[in-house]
PDB file of N, CA and C in Angstrom:
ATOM      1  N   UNK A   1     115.670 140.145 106.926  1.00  0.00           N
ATOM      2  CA  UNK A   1     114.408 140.857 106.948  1.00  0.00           C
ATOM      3  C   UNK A   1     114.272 141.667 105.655  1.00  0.00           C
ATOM      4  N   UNK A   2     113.090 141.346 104.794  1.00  0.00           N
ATOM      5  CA  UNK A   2     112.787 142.317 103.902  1.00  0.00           C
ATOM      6  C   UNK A   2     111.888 143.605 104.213  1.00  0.00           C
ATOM      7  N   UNK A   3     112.096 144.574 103.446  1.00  0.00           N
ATOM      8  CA  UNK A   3     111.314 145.709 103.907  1.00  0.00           C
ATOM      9  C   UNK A   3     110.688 146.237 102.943  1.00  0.00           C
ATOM     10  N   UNK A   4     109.743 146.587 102.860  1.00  0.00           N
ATOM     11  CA  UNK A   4     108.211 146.534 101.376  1.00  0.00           C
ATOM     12  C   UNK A   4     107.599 148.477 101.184  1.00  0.00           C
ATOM     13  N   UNK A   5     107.767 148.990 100.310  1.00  0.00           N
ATOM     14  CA  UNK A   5     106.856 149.774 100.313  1.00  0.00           C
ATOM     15  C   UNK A   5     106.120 150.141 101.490  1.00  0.00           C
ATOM     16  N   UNK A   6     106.031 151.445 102.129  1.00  0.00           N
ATOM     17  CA  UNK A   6     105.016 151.602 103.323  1.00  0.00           C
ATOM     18  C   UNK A   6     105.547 151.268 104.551  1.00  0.00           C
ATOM     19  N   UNK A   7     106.514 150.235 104.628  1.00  0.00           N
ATOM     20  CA  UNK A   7     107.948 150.434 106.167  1.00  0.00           C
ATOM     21  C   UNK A   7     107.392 148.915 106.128  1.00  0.00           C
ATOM     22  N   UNK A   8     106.422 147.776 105.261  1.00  0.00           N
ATOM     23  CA  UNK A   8     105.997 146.534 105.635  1.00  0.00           C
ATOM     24  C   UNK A   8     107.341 145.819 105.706  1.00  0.00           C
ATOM     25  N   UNK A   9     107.334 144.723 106.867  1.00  0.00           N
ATOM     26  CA  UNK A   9     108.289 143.895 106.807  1.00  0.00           C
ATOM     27  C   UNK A   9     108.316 142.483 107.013  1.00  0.00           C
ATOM     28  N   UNK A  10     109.190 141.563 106.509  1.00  0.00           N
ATOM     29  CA  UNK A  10     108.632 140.453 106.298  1.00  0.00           C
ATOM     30  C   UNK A  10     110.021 139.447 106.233  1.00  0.00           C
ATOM     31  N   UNK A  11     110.034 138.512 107.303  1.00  0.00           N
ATOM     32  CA  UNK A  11     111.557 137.496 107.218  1.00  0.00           C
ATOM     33  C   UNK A  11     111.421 136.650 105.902  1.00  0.00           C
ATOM     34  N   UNK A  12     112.958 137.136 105.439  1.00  0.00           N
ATOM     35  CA  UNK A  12     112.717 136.244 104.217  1.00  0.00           C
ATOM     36  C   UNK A  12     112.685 134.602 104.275  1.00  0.00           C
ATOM     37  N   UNK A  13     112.949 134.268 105.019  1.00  0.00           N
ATOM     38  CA  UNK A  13     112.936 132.942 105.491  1.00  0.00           C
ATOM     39  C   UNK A  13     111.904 131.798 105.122  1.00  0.00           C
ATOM     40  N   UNK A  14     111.906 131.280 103.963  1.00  0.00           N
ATOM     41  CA  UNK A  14     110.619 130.389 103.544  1.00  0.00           C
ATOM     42  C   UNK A  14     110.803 129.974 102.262  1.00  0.00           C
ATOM     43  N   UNK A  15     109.819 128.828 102.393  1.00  0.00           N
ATOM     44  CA  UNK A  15     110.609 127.871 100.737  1.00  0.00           C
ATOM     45  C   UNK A  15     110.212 128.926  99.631  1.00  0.00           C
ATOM     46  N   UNK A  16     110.982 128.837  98.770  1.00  0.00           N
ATOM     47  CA  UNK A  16     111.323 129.477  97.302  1.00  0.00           C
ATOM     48  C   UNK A  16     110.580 128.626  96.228  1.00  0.00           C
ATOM     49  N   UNK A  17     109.166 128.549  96.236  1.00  0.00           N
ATOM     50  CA  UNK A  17     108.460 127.467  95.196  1.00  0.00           C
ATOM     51  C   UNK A  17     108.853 128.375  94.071  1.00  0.00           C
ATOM     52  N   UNK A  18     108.798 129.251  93.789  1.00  0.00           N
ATOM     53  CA  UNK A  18     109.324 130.369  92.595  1.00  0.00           C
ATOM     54  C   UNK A  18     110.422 129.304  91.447  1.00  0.00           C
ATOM     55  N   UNK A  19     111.262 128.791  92.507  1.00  0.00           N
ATOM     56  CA  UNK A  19     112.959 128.326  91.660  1.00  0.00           C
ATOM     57  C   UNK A  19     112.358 126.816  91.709  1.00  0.00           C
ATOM     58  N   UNK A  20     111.147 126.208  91.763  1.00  0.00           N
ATOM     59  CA  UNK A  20     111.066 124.734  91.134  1.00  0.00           C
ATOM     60  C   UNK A  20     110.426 124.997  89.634  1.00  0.00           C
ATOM     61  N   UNK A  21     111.080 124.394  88.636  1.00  0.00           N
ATOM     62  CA  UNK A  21     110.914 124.373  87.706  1.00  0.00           C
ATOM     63  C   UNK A  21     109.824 124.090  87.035  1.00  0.00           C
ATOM     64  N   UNK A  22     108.932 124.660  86.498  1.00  0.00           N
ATOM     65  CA  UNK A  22     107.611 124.544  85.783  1.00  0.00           C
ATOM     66  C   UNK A  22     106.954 123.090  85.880  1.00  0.00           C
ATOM     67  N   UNK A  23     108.448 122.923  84.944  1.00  0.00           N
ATOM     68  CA  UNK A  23     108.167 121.392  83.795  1.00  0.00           C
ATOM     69  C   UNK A  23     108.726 120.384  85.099  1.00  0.00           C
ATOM     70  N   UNK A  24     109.270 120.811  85.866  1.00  0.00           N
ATOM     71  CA  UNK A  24     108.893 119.582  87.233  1.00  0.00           C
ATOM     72  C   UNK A  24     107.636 119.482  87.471  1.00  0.00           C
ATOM     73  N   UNK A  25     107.354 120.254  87.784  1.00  0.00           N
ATOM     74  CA  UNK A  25     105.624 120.335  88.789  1.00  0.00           C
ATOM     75  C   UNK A  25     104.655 119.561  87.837  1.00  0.00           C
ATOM     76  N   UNK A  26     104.923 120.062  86.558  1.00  0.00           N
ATOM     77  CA  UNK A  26     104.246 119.815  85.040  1.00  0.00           C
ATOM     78  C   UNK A  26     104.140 118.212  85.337  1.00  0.00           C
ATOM     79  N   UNK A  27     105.272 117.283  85.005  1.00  0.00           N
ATOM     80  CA  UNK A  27     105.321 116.048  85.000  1.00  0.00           C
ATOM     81  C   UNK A  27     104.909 115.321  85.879  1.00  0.00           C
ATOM     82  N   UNK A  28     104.855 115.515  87.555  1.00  0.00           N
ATOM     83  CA  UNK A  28     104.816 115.217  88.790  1.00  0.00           C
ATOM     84  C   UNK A  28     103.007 115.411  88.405  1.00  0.00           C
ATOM     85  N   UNK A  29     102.499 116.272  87.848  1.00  0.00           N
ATOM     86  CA  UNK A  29     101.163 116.108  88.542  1.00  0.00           C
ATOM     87  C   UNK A  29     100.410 115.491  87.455  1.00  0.00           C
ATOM     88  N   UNK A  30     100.850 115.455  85.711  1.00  0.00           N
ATOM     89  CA  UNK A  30     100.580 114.385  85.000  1.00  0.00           C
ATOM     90  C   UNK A  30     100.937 113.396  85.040  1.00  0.00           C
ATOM     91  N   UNK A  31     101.738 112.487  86.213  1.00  0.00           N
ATOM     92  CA  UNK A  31     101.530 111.445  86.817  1.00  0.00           C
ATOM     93  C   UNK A  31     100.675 111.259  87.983  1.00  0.00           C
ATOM     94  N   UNK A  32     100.588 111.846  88.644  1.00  0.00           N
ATOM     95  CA  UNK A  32      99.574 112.025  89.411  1.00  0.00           C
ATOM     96  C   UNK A  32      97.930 112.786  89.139  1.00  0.00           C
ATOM     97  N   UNK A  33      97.765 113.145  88.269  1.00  0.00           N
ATOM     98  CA  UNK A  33      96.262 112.969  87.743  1.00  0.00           C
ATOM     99  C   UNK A  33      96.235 111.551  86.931  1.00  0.00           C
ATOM    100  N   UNK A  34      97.301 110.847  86.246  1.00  0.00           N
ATOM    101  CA  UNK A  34      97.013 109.765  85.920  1.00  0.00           C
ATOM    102  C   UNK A  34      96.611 108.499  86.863  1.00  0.00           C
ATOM    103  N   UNK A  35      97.027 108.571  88.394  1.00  0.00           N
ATOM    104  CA  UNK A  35      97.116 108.204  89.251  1.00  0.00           C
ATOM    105  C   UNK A  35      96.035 107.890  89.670  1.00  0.00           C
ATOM    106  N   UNK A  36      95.229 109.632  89.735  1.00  0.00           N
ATOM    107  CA  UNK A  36      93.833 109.556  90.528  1.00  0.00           C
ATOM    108  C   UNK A  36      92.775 108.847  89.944  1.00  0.00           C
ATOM    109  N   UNK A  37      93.187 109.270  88.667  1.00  0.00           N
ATOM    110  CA  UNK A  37      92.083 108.654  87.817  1.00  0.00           C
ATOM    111  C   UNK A  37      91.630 106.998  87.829  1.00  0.00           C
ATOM    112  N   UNK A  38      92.941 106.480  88.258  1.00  0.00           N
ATOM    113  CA  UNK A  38      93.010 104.958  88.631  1.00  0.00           C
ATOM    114  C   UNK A  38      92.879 104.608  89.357  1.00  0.00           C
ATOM    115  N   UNK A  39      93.155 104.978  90.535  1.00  0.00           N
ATOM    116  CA  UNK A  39      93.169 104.687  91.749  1.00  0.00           C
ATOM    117  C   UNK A  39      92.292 105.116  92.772  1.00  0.00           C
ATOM    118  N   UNK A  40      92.122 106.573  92.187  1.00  0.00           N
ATOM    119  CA  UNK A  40      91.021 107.729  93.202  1.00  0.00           C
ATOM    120  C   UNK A  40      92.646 108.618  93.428  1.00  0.00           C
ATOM    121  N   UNK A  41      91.826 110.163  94.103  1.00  0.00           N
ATOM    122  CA  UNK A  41      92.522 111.142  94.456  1.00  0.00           C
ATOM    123  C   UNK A  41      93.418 110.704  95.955  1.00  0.00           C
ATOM    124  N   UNK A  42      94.514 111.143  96.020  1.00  0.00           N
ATOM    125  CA  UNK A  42      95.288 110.749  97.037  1.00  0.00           C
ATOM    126  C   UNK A  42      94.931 109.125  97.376  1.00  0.00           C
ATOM    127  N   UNK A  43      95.023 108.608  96.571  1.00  0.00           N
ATOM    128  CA  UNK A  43      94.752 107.307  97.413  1.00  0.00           C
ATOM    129  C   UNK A  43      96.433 106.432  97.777  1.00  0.00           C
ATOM    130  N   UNK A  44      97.344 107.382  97.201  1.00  0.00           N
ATOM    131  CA  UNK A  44      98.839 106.732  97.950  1.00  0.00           C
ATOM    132  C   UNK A  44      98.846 107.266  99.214  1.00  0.00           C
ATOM    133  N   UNK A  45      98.049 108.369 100.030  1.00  0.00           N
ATOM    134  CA  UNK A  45      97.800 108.535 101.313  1.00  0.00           C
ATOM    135  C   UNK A  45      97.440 107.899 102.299  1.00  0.00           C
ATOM    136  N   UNK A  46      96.787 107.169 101.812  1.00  0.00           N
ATOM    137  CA  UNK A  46      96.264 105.576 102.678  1.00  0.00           C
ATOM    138  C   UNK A  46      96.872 104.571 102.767  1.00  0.00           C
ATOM    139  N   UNK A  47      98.004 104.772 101.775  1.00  0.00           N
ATOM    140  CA  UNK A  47      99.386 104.157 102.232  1.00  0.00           C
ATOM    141  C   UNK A  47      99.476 103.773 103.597  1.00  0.00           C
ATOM    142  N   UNK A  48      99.933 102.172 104.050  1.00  0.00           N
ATOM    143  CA  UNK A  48     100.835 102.184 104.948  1.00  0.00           C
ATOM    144  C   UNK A  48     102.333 101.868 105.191  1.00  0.00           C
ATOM    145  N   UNK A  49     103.005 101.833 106.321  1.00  0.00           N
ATOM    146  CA  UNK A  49     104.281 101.871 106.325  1.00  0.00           C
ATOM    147  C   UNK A  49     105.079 100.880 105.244  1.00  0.00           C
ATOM    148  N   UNK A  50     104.433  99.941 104.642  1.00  0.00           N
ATOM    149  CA  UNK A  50     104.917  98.925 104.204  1.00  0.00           C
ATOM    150  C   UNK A  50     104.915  99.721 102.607  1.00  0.00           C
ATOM    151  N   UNK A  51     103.477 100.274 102.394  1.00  0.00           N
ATOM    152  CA  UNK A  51     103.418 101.196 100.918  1.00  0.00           C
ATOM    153  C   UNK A  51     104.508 102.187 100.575  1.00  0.00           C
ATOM    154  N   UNK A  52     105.158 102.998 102.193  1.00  0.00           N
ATOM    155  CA  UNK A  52     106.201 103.846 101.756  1.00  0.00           C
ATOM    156  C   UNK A  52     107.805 103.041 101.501  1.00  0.00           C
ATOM    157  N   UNK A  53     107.896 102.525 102.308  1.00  0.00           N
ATOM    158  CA  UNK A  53     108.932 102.002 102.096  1.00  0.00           C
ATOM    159  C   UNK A  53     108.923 100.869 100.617  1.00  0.00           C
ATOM    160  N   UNK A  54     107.870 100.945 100.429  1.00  0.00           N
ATOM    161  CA  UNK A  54     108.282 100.197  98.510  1.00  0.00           C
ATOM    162  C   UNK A  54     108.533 101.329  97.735  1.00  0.00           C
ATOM    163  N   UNK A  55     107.926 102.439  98.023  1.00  0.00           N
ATOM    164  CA  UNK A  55     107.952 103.651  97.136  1.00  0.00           C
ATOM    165  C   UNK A  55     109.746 103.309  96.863  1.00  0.00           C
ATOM    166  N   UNK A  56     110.268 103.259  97.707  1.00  0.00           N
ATOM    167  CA  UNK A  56     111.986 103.375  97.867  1.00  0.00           C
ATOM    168  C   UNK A  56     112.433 102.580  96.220  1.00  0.00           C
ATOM    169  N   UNK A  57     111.851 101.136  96.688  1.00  0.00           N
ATOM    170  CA  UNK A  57     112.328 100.071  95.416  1.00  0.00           C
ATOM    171  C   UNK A  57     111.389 100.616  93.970  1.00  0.00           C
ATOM    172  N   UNK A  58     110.473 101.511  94.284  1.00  0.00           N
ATOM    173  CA  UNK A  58     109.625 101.825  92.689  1.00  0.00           C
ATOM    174  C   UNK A  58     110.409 102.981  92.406  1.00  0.00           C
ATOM    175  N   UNK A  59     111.314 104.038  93.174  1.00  0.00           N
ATOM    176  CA  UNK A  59     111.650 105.045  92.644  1.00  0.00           C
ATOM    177  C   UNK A  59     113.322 104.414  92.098  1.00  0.00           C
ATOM    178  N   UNK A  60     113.972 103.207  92.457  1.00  0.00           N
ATOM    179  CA  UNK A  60     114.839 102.923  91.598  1.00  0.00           C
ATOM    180  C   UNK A  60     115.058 102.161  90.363  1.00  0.00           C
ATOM    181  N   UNK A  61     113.418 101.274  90.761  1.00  0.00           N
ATOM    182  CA  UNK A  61     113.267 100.746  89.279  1.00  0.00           C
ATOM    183  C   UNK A  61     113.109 101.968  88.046  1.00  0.00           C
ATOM    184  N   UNK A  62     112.483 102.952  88.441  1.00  0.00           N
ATOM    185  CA  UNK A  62     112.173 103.964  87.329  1.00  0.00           C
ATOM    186  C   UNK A  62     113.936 104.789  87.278  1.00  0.00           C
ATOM    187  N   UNK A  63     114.374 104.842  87.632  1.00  0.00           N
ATOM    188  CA  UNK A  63     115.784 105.581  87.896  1.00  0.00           C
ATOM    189  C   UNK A  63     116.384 104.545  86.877  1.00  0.00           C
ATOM    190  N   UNK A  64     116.105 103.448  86.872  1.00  0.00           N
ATOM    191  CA  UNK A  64     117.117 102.915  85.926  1.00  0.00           C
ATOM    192  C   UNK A  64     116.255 102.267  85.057  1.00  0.00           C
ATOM    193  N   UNK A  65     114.833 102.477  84.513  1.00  0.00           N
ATOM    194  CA  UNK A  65     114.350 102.415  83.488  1.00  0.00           C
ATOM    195  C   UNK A  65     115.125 103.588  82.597  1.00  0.00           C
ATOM    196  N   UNK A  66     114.613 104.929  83.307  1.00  0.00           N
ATOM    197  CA  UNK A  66     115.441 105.905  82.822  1.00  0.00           C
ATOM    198  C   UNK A  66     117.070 105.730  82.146  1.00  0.00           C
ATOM    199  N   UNK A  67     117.786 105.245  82.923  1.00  0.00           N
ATOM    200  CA  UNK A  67     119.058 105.469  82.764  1.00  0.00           C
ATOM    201  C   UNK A  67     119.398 103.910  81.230  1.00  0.00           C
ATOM    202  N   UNK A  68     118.182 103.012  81.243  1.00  0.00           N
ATOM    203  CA  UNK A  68     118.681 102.175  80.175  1.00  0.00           C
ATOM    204  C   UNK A  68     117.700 102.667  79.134  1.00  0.00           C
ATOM    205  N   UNK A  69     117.219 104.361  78.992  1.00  0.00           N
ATOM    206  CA  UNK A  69     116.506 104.854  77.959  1.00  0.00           C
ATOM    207  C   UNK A  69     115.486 103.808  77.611  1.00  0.00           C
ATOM    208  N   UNK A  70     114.722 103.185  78.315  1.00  0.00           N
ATOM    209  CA  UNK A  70     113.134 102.966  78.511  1.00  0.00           C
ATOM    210  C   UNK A  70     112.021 104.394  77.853  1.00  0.00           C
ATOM    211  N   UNK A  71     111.028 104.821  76.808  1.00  0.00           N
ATOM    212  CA  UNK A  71     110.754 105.612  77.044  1.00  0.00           C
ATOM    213  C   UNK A  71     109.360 105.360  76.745  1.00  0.00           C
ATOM    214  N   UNK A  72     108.521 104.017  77.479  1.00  0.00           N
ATOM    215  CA  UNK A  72     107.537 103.916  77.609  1.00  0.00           C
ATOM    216  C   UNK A  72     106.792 104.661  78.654  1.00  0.00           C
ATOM    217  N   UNK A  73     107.347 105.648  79.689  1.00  0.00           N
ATOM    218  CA  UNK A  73     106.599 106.536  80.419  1.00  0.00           C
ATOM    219  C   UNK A  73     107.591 107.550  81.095  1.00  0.00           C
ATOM    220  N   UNK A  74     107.048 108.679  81.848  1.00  0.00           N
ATOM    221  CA  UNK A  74     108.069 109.578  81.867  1.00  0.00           C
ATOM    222  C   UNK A  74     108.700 108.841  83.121  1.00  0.00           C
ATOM    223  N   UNK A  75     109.636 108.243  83.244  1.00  0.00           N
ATOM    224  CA  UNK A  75     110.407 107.754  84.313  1.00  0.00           C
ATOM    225  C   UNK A  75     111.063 108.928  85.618  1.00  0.00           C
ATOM    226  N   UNK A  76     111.070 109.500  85.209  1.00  0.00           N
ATOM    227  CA  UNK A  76     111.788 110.575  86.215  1.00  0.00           C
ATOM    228  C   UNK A  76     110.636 111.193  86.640  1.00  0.00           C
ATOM    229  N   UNK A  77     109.505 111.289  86.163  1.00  0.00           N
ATOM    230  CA  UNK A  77     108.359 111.716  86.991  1.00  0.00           C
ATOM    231  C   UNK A  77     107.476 110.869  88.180  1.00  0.00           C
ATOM    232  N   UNK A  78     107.991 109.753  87.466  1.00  0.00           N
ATOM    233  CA  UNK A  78     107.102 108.350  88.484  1.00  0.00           C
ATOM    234  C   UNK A  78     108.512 108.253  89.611  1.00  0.00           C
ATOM    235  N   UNK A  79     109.515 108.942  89.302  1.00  0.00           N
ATOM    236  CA  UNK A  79     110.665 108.516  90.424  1.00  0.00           C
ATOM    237  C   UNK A  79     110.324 109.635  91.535  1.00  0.00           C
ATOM    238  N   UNK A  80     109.646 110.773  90.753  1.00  0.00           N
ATOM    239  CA  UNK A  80     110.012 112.011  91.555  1.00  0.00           C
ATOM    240  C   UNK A  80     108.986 111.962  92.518  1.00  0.00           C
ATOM    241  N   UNK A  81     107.696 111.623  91.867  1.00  0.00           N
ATOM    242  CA  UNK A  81     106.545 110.819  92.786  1.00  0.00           C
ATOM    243  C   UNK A  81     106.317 109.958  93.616  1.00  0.00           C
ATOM    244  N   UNK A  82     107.225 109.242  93.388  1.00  0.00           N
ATOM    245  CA  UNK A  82     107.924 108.075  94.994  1.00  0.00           C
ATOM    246  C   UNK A  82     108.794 108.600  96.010  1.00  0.00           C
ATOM    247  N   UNK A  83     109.712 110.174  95.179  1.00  0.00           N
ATOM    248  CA  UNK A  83     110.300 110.125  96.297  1.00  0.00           C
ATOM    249  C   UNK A  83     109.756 111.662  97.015  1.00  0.00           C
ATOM    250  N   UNK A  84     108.577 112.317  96.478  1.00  0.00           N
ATOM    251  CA  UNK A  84     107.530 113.152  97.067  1.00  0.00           C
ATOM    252  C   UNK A  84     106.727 112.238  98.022  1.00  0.00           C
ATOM    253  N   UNK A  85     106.175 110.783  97.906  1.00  0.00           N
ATOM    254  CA  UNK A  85     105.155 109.959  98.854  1.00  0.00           C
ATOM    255  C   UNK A  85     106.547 109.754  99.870  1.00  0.00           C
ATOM    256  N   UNK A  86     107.648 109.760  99.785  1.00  0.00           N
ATOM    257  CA  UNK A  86     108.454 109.384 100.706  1.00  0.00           C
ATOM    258  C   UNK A  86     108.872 109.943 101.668  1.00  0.00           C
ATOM    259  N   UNK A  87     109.223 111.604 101.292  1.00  0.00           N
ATOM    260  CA  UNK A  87     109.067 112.336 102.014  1.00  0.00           C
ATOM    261  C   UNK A  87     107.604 112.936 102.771  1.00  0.00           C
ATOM    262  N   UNK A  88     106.530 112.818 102.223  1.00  0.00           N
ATOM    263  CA  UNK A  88     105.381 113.081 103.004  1.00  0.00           C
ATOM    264  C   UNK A  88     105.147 112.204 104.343  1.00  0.00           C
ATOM    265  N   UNK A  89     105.485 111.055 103.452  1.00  0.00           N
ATOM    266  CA  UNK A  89     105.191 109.917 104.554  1.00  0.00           C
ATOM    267  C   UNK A  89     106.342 110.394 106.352  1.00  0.00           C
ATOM    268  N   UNK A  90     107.440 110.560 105.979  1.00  0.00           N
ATOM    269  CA  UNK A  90     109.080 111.022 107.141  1.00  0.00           C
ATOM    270  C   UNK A  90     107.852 111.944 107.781  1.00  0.00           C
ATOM    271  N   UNK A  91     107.412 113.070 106.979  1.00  0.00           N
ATOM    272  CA  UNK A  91     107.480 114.208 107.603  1.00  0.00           C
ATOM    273  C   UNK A  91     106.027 114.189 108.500  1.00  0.00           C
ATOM    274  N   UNK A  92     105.257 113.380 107.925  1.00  0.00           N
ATOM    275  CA  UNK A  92     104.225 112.827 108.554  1.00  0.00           C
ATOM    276  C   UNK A  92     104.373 111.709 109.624  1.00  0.00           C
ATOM    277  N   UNK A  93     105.517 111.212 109.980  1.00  0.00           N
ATOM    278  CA  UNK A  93     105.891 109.923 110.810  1.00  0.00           C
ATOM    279  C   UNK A  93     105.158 109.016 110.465  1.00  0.00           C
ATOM    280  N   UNK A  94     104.850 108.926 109.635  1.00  0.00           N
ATOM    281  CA  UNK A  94     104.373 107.357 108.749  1.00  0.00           C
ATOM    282  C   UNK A  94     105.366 106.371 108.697  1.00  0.00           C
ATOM    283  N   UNK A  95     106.878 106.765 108.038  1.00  0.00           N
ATOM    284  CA  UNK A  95     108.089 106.122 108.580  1.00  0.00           C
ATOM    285  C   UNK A  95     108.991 106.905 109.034  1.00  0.00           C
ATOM    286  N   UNK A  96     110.216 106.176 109.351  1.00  0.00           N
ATOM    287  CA  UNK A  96     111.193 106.761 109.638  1.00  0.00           C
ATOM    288  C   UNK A  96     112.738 106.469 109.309  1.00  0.00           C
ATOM    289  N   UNK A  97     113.613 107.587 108.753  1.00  0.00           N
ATOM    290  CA  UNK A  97     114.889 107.380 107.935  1.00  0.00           C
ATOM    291  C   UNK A  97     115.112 105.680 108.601  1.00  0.00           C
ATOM    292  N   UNK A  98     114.772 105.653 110.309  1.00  0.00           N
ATOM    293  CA  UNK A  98     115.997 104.127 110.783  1.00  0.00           C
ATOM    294  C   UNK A  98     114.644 103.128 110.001  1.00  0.00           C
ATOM    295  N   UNK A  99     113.367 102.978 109.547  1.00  0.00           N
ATOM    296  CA  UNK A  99     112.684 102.161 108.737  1.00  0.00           C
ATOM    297  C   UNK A  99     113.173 101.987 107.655  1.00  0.00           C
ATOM    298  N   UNK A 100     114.622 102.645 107.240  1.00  0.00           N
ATOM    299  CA  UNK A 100     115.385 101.672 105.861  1.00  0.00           C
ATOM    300  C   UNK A 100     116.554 101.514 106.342  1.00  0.00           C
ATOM    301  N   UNK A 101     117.186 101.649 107.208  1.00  0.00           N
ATOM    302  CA  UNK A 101     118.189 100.894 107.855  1.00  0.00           C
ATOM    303  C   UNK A 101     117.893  99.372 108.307  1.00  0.00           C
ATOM    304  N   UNK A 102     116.658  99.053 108.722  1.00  0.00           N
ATOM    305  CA  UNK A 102     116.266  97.449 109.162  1.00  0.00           C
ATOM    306  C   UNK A 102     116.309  97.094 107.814  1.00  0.00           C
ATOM    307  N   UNK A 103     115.572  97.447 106.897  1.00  0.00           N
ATOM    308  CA  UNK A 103     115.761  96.853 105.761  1.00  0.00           C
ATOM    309  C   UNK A 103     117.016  95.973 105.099  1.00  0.00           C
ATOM    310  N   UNK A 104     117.963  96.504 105.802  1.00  0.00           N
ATOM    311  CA  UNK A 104     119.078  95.543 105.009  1.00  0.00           C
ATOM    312  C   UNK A 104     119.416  94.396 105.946  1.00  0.00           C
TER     313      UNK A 104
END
């Protein structure tokens, strides 16, 4: 429990957007305004189950564009963006962790 000026109090308990790094957010959403612009706004939302679970295979192709120094686009931003649609999708039950277990 924090306690504020004036006796206010408040559980500290809650995400820390403070400690994500600028130049994350920075890259993540200049791929994603590049996105909208192509596609329309949120249109990986209309995603279905079949759209998230590729996100999986697009965030390792860029992982190892990255890693064989590819530097035709920011690779770690288009990875970080597959694996942001991936988690939206879990937390939304769009899929689910055992939807990449059938996969193999």
């Amino acid at each position: 429990m924090r306690r504020f000026t004036g006796g206010v109090r408040r559980t500290d308990r809650k995400p820390r957007f403070d400690l994500i790094p600028f130049e994350f957010l920075e890259s993540v959403a200049e791929v994603l305004a590049r996105g909208a612009a192509r596609y329309g706004p949120y249109n990986w939302k209309r995603g279905q189950k079949d759209f998230f679970l590729d996100a999986w295979n697009h965030a390792f192709v860029h992982l190892q564009k990255f890693k064989e120094g590819d530097r035709s686009e920011d690779h770690l931003a288009h990875l970080a963006c597959n694996v942001a649609f991936m988690v939206w999708a879990v937390k939304n039950g769009i899929i689910l962790q055992e939807d990449f277990d059938a996969r193999t």
